[in-house]
Every structure is written in structure tokens, then in C-alpha cells.
C-alpha atoms as a PDB file:
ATOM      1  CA  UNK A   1       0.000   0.000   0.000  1.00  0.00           C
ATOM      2  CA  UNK A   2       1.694   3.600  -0.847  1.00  0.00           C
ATOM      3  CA  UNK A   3       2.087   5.802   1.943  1.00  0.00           C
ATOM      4  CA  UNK A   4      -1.006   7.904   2.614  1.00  0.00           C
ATOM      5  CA  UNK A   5      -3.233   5.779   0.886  1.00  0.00           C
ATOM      6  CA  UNK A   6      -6.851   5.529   1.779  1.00  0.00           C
ATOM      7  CA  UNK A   7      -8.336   2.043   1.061  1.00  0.00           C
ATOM      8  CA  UNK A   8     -11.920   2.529   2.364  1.00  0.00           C
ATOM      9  CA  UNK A   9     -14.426  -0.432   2.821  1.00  0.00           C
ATOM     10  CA  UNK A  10     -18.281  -0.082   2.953  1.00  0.00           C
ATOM     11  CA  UNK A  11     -20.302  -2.867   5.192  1.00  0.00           C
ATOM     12  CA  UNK A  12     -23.477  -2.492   5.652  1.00  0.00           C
ATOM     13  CA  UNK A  13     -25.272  -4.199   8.791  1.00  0.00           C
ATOM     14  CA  UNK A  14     -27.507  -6.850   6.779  1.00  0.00           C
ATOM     15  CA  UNK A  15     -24.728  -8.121   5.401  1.00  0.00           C
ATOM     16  CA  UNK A  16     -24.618 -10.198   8.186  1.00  0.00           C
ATOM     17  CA  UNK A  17     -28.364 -11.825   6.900  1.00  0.00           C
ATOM     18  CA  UNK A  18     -29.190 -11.367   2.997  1.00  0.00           C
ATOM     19  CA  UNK A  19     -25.635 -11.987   1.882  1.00  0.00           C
ATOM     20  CA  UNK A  20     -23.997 -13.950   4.709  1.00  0.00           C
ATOM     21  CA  UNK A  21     -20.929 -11.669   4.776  1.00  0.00           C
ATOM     22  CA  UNK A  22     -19.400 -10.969   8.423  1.00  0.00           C
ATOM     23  CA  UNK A  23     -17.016  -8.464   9.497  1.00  0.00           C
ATOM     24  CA  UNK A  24     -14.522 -11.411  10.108  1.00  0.00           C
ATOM     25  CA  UNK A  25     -14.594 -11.643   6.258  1.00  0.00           C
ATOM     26  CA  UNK A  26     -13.283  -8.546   5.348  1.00  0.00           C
ATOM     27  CA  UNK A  27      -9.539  -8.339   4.630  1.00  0.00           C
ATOM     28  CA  UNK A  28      -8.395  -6.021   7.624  1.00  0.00           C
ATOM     29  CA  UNK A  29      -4.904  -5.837   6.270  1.00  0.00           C
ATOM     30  CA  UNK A  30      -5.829  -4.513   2.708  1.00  0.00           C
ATOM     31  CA  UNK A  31      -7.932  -1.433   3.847  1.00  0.00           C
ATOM     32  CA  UNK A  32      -7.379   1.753   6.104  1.00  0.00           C
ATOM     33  CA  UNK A  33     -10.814   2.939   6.558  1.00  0.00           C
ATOM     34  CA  UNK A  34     -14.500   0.963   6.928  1.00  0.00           C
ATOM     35  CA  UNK A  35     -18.016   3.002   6.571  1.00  0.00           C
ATOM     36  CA  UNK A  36     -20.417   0.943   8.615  1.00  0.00           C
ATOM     37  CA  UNK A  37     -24.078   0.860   7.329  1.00  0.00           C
ATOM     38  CA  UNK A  38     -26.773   1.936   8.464  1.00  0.00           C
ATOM     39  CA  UNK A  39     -28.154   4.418  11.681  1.00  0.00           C
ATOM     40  CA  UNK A  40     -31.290   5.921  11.837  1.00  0.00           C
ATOM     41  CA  UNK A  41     -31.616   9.462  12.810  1.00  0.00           C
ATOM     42  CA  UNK A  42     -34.305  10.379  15.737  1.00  0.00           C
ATOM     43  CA  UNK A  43     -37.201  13.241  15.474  1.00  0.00           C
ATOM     44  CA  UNK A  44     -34.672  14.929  17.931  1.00  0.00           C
ATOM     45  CA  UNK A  45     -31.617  15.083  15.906  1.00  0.00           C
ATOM     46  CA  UNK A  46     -29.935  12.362  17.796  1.00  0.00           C
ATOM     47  CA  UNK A  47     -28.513   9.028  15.967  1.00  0.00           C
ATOM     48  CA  UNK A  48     -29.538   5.950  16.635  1.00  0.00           C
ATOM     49  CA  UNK A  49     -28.577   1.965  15.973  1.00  0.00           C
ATOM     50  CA  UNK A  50     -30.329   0.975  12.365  1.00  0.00           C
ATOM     51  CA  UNK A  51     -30.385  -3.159  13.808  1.00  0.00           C
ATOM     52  CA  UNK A  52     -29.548  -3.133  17.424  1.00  0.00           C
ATOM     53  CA  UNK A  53     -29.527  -7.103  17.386  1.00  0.00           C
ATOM     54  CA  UNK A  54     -26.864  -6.936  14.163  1.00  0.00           C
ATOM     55  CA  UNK A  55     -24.695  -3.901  15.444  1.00  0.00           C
ATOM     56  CA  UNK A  56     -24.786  -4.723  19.132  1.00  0.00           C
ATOM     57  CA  UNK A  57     -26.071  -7.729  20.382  1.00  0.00           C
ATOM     58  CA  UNK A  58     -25.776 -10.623  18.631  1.00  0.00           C
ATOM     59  CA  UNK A  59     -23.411 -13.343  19.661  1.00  0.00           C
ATOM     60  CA  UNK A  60     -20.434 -13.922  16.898  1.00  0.00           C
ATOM     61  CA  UNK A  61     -17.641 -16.795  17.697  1.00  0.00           C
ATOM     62  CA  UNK A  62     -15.385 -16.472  20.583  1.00  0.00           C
ATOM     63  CA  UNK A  63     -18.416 -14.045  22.101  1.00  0.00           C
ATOM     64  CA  UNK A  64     -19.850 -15.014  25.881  1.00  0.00           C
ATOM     65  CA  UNK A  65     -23.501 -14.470  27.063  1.00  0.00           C
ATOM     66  CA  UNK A  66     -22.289 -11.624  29.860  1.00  0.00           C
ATOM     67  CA  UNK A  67     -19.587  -9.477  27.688  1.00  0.00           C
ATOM     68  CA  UNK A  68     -21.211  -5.812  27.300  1.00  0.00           C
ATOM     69  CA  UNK A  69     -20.785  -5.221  23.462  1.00  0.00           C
ATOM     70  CA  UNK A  70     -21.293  -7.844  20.720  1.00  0.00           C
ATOM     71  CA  UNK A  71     -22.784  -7.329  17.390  1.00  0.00           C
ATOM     72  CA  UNK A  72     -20.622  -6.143  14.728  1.00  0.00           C
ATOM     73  CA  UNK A  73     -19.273  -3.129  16.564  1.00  0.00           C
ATOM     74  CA  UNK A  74     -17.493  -5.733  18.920  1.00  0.00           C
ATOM     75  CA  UNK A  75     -16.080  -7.484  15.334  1.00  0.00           C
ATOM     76  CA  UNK A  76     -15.111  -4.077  14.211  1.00  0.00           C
ATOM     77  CA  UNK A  77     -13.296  -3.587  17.360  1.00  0.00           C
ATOM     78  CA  UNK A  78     -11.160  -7.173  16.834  1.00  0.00           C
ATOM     79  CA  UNK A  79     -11.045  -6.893  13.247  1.00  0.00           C
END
């Protein structure tokens, strides 16, 4: 990769169901930069989870029942 590049990956949440594509999948070493897909924006401004159960909660390989963050915010975090 040339110095300063920007490789930047898009995944969006339902990956995870209609195309059975996980965060694990993506080649970490091969990009700099991931836009996550999608939040939803509240009637007061604020932004919200799109999928709670994809982004935060559900339970991925090598997860356990009591850890506080799953989902694919806890892959993003190993990947």
C-alpha cells in the first residue's frame, strides 16, 4: 500500500443476513478505513442503531452471554 493511501471499505449491517458476509470476512490488512451501514436518525436530531440485534447484540464466535458489546461493533473492534 503507498504511503497515505486511503483504502476505504463499505459494510453495511444486513450483510450479516441477505448476503452472509461478516465483518470477520473482510480483509483487515488490505484497507485503512470501513463506513459501517446503516443508523437511523431520531425526530430529535440524535442518531440511533439501524439493527440493534446486528450492530450490538448478537453473539459472533469467541463471544460469551455476559460481555457488554457484541454485534458487529465488537467485530469491528477485533477486526
Amino acid at each position: 500500500m503507498a504511503a497515505g493511501a486511503i483504502i476505504v471499505a463499505y459494510f453495511a449491517a444486513w450483510s450479516i443476513y441477505a448476503r452472509n458476509y461478516f465483518i470477520a470476512d473482510i480483509p483487515g490488512d488490505k484497507i485503512t478505513h470501513i463506513n459501517y451501514a446503516f443508523a437511523n436518525i431520531g425526530t430529535d436530531g440524535r442518531l440511533m442503531l439501524g439493527d440493534a440485534w446486528a450492530d450490538v447484540e448478537k453473539a459472533f464466535p469467541g463471544d460469551t452471554w455476559d460481555q457488554p458489546l457484541r454485534g458487529n461493533f465488537n467485530q469491528l473492534l477485533k477486526l
